[in-house]
C-alpha atoms as a PDB file:
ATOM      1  CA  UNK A   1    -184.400  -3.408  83.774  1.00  0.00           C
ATOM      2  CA  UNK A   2    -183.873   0.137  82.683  1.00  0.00           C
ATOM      3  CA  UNK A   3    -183.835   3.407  83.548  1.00  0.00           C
ATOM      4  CA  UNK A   4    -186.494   6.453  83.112  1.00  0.00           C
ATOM      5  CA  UNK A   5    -184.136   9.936  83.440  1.00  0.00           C
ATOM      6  CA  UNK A   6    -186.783  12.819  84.111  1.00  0.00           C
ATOM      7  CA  UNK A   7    -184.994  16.327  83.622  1.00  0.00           C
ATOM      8  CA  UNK A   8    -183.600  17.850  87.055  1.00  0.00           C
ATOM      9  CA  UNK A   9    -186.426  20.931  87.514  1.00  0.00           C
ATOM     10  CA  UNK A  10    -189.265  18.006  87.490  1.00  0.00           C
ATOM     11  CA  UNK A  11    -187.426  16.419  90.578  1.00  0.00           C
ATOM     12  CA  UNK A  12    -190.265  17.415  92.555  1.00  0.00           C
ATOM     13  CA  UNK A  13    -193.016  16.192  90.608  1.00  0.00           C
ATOM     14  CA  UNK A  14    -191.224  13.053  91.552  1.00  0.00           C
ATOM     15  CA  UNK A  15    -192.843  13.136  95.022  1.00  0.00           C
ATOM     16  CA  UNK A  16    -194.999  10.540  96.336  1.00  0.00           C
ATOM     17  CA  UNK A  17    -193.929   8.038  93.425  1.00  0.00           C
ATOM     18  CA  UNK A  18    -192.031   5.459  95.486  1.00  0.00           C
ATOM     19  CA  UNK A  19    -195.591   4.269  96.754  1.00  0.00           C
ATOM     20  CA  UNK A  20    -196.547   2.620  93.303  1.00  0.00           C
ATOM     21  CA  UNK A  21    -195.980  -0.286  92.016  1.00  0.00           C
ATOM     22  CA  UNK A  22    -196.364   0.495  88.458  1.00  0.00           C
ATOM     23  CA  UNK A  23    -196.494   3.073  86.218  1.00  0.00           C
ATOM     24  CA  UNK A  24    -197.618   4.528  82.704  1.00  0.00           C
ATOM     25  CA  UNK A  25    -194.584   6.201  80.481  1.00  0.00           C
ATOM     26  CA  UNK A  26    -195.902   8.190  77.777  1.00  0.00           C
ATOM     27  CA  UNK A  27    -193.847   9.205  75.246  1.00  0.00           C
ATOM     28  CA  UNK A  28    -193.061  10.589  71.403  1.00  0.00           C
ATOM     29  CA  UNK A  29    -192.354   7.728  69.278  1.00  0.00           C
ATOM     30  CA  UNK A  30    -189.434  10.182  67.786  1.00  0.00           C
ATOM     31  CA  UNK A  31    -187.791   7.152  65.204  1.00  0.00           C
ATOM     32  CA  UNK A  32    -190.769   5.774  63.847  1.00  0.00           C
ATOM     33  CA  UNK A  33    -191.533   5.651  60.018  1.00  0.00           C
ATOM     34  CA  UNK A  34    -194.838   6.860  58.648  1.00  0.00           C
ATOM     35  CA  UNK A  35    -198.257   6.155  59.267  1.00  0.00           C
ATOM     36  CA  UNK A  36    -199.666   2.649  57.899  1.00  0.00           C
ATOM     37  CA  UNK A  37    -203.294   1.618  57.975  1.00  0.00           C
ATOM     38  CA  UNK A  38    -202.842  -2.354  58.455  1.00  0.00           C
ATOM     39  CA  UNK A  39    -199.774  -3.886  59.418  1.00  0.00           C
ATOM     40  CA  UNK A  40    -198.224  -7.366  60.468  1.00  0.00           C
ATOM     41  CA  UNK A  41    -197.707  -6.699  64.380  1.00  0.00           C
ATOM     42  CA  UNK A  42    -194.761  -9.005  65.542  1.00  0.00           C
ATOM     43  CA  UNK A  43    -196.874 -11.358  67.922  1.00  0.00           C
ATOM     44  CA  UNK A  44    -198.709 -12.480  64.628  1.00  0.00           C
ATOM     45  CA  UNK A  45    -198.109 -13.303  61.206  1.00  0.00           C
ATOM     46  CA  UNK A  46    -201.355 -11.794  59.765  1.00  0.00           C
ATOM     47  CA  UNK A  47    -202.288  -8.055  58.720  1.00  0.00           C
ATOM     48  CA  UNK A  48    -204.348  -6.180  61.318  1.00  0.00           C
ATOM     49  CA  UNK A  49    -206.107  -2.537  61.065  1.00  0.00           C
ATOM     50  CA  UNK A  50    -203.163  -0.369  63.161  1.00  0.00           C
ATOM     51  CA  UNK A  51    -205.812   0.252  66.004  1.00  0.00           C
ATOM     52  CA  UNK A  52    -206.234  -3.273  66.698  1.00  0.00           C
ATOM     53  CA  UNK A  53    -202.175  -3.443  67.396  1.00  0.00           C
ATOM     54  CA  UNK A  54    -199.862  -1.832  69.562  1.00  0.00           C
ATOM     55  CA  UNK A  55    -197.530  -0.972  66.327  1.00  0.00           C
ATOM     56  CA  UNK A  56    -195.289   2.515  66.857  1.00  0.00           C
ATOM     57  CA  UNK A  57    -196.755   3.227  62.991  1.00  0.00           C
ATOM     58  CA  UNK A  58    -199.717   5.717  64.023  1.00  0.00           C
ATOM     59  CA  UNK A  59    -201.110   8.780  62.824  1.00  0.00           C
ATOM     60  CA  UNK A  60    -200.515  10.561  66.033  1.00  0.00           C
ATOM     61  CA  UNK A  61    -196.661   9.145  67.437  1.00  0.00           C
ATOM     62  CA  UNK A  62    -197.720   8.947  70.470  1.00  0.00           C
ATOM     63  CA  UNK A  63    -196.106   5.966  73.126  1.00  0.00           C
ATOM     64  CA  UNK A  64    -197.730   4.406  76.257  1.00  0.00           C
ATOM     65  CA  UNK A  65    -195.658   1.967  78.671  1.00  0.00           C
ATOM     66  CA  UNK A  66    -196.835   0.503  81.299  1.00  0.00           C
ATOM     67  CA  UNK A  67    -193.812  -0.665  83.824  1.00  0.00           C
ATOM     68  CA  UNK A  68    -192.917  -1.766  87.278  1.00  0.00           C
ATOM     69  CA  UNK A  69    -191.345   1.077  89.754  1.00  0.00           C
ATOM     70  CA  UNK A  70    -188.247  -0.815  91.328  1.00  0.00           C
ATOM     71  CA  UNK A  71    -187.212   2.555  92.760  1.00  0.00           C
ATOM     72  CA  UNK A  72    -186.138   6.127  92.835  1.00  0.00           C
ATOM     73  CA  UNK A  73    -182.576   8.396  93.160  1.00  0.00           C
ATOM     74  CA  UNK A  74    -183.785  11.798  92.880  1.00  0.00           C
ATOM     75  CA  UNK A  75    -184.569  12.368  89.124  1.00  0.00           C
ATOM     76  CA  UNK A  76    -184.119   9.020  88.144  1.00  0.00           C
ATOM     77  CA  UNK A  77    -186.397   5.998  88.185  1.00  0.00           C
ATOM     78  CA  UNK A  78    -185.246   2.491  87.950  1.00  0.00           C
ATOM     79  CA  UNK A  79    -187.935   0.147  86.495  1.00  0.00           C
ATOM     80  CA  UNK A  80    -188.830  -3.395  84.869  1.00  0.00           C
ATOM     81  CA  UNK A  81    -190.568  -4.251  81.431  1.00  0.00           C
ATOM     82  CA  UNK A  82    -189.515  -0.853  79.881  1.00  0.00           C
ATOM     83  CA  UNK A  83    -190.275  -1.476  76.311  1.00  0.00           C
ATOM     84  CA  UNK A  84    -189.320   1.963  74.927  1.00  0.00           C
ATOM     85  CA  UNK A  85    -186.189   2.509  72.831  1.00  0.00           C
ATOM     86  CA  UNK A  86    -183.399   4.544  74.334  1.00  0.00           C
ATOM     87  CA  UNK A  87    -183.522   7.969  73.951  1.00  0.00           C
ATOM     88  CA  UNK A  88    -187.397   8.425  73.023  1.00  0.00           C
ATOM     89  CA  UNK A  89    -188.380  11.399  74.470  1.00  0.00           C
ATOM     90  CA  UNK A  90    -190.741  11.325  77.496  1.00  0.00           C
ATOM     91  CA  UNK A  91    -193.668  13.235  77.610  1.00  0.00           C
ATOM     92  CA  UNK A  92    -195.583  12.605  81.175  1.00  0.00           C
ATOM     93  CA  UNK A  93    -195.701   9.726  83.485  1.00  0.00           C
ATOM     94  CA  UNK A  94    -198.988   8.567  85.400  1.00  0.00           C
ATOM     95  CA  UNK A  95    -199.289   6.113  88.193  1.00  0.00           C
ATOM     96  CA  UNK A  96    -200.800   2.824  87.659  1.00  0.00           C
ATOM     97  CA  UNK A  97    -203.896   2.609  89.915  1.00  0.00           C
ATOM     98  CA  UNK A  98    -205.542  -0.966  89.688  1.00  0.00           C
ATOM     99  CA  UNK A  99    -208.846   0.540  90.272  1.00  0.00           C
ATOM    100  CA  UNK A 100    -208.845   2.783  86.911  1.00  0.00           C
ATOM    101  CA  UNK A 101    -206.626   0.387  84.864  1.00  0.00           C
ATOM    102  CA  UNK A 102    -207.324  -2.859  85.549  1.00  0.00           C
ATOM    103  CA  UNK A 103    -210.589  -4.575  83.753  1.00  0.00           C
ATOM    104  CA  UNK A 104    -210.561  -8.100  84.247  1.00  0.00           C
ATOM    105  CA  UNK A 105    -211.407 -10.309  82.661  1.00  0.00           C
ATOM    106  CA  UNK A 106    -211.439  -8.643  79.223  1.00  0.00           C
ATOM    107  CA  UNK A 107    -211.567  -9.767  75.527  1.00  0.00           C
ATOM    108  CA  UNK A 108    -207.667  -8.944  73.507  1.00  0.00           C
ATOM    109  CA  UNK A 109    -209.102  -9.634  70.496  1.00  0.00           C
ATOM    110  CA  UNK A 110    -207.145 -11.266  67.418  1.00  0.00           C
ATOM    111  CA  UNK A 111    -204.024 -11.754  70.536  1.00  0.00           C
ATOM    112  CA  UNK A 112    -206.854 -13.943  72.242  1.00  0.00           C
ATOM    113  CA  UNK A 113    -206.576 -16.499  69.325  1.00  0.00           C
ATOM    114  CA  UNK A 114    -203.315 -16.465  67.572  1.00  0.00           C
ATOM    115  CA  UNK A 115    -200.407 -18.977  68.046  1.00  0.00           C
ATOM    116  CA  UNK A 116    -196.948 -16.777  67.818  1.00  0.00           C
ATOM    117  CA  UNK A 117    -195.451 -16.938  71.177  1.00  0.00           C
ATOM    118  CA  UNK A 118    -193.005 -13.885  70.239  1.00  0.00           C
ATOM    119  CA  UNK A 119    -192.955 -11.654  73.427  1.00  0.00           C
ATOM    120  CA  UNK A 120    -190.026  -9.099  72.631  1.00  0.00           C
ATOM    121  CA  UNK A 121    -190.658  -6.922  69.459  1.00  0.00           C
ATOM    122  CA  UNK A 122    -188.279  -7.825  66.188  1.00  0.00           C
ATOM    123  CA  UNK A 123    -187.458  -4.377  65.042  1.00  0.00           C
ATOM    124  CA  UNK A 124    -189.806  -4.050  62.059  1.00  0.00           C
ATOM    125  CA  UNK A 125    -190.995  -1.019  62.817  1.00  0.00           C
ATOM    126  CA  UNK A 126    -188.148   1.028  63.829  1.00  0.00           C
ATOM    127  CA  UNK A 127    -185.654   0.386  61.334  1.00  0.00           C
ATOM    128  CA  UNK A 128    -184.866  -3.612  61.526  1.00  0.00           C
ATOM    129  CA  UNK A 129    -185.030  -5.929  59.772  1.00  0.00           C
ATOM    130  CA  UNK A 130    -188.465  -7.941  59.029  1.00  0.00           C
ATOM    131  CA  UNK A 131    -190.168  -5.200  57.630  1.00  0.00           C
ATOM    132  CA  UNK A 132    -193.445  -5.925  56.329  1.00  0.00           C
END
């Protein structure tokens, strides 16, 4: 659980949230090191191109999140499955609308066939240990 703190004058933009149970964060992946072509993402153990992962190491350092909406006090939003670090800088928010986002069934690609069960992220790409 976490919380999403959206600068007082955007209170109003706020409006009309409460109704959705999810949303998308997007935000500037500001602690990020540089660009890489092919890394090991932390849910495998094998190189990938970048744009098959989900890896913070991209040309353009841009964030998505997709969370749960547990509730709203004024300018701040409580929510579930935040995986953002604290502090990033948040650039918009969008609801979730099943409709647009969802597509199932759908291929994931290399994630449909590998056998690392990791679901929380190990630091290697902001700073922690298990670089690679």
């Amino acid at each position: 659980m976490g919380e999403v703190i959206v600068d007082e004058e955007l209170e109003p933009a706020l409006a009309d949230l409460e109704g959705f149970e999810r949303i998308w964060l997007i935000c500037h992946f500001d602690r990020v090191g540089p660009f890489r072509p092919r890394v090991v993402p932390y849910r495998d153990t094998r190189e990938h191109g970048l744009f098959a992962t989900r890896a913070p190491s991209r040309p353009n350092p841009i964030g998505l999140s997709l969370v749960r909406l547990l509730g709203r006090d004024r300018n701040v939003l409580r929510v579930q499955g935040l995986d953002i670090l604290d502090g990033t800088p948040l650039l918009d928010i969008k609801p979730y609308v099943p409709e647009f986002d969802a597509r199932v069934p759908s291929k994931a690609g290399w994630l449909d066939e590998t056998t690392e069960e990791r679901r929380v992220a190990d630091g290697r790409f902001h700073g922690g240990d298990g670089e690679r």
